[in-house]
Protein backbone atom coordinates (compact mmCIF):
# COMPACT_ATOMS: atom_id res chain seq x y z
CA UNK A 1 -16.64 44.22 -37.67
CA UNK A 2 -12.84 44.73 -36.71
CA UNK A 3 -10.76 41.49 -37.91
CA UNK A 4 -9.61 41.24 -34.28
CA UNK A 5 -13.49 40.16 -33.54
CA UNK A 6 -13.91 38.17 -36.93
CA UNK A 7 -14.81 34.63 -36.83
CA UNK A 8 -13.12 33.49 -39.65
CA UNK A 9 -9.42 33.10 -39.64
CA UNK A 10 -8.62 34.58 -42.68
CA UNK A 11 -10.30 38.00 -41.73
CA UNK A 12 -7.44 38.07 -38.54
CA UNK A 13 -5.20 38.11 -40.84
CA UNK A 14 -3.05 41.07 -41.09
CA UNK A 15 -1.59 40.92 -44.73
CA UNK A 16 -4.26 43.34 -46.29
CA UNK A 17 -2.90 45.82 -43.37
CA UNK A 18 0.52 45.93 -45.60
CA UNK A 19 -1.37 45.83 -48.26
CA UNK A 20 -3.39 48.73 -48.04
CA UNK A 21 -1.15 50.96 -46.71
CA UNK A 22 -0.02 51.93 -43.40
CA UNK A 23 -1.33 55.13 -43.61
CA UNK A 24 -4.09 54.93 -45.03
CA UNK A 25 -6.46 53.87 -42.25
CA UNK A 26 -6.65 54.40 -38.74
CA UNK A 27 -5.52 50.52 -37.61
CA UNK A 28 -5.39 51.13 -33.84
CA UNK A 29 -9.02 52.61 -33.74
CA UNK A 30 -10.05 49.83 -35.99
CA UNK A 31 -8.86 46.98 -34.09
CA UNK A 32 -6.59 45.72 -36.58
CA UNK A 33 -3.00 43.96 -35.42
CA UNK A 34 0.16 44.67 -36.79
CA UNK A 35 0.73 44.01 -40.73
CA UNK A 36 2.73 40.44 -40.99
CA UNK A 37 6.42 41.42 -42.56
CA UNK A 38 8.43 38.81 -43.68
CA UNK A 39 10.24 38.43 -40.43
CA UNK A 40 7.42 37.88 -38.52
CA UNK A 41 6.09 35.53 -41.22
CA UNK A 42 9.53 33.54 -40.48
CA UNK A 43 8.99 34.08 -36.56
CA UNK A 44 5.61 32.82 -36.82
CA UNK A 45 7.07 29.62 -38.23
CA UNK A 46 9.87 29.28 -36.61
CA UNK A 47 7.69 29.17 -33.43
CA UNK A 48 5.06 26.92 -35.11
CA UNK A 49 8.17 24.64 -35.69
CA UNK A 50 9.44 24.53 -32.32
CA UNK A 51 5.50 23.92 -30.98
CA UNK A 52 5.60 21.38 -33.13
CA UNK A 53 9.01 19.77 -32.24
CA UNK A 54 7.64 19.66 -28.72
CA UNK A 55 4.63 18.34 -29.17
CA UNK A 56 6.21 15.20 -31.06
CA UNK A 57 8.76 14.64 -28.18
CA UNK A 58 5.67 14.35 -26.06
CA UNK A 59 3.93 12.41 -28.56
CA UNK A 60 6.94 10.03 -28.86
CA UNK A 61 7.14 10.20 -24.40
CA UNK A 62 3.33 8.93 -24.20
CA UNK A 63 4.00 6.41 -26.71
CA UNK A 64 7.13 4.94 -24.69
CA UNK A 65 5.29 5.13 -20.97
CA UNK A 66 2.46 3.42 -22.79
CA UNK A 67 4.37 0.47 -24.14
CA UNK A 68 6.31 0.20 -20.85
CA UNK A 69 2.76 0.61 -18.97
CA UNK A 70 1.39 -2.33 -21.05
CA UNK A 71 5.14 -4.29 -21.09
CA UNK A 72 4.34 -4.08 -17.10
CA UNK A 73 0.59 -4.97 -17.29
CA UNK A 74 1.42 -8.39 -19.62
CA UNK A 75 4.41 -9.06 -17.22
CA UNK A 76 1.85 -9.13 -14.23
CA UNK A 77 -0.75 -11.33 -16.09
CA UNK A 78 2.07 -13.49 -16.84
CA UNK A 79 3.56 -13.36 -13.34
CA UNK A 80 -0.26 -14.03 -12.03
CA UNK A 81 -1.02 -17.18 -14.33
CA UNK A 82 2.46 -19.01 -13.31
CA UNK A 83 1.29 -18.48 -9.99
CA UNK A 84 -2.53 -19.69 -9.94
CA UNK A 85 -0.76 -22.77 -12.37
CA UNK A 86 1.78 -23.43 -9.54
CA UNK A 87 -1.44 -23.39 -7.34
CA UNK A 88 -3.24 -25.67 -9.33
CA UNK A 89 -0.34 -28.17 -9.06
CA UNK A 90 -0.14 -27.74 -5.54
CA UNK A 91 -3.86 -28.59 -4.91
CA UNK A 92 -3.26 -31.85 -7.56
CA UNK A 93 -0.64 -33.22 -5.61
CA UNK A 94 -2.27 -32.84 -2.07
CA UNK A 95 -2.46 -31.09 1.14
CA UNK A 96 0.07 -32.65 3.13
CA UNK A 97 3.17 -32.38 -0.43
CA UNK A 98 4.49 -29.38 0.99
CA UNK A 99 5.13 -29.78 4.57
CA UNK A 100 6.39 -26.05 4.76
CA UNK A 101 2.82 -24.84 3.80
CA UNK A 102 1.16 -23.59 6.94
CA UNK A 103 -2.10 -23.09 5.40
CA UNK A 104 -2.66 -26.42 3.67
CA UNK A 105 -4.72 -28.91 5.34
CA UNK A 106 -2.94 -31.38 7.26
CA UNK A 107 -4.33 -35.50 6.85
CA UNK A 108 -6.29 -37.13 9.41
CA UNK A 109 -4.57 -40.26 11.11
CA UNK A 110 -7.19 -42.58 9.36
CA UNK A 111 -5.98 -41.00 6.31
CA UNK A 112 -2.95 -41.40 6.81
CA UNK A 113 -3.63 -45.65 7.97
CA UNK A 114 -5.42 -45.80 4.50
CA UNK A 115 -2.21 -44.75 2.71
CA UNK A 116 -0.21 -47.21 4.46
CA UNK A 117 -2.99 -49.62 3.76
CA UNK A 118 -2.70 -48.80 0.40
CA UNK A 119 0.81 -48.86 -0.21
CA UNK A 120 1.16 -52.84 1.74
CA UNK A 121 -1.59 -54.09 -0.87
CA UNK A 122 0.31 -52.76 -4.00
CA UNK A 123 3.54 -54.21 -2.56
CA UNK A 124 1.86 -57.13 -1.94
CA UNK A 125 0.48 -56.74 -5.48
CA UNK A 126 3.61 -56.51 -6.64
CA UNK A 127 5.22 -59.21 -5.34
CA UNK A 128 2.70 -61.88 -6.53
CA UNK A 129 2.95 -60.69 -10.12
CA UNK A 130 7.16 -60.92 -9.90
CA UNK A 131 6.57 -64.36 -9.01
């Protein structure tokens, strides 16, 4: 079984290539890589490193669209209570308190004679207790 093939990671590893000898075996027909020097020990990690050093800035990226993602997401829930709250007020205080609303439902004239009605009597009301 050529280390090339091998399922464990330590048999792809090419140190007992420089430590056998170069010479010594027929690495090509053998499937073997080239024996790790100390350079491309240091290469090896310096690219490592650098895969590394990316991967965190992408890390840190996801992390920042995620918090602005869910900084936008509370900012719309907040955005949609205030405005079912300032539609809950709206329906408290009646159809016909914001005469700019198209959509709200005007009042009826005999609602509108019961109001007056009702506002006389309290006046009236009013009056009789001042006295």
């Amino acid at each position: 079984l050529s280390p090339s093939r091998a399922r464990v990671p330590e048999m792809r590893c090419c140190r007992f290539r420089a430590k056998a000898g170069e010479d010594r075996f027929d690495w090509k027909a053998a499937g073997v890589p080239q024996a790790l020097t100390q350079e491309l020990e240091e290469q090896q990690q310096r690219k490592k490193a650098a895969k590394d050093a990316k991967r965190k800035k992408e890390k840190q990226k996801r992390q920042k669209a995620q918090a602005a993602k869910k900084a936008a997401q509370e900012a719309k829930a907040k955005e949609e209570e205030e405005q079912k709250k300032k539609r809950e007020e709206e329906q408290k205080r009646g159809p016909g308190a914001n005469p700019f609303n198209m959509w709200a439902r005007q009042p009826t004239k005999r609602e509108l004679l019961a109001r007056a009605a009702e506002e006389r009597i309290k006046k009236m009301v009013s009056s009789r207790n001042k006295n």
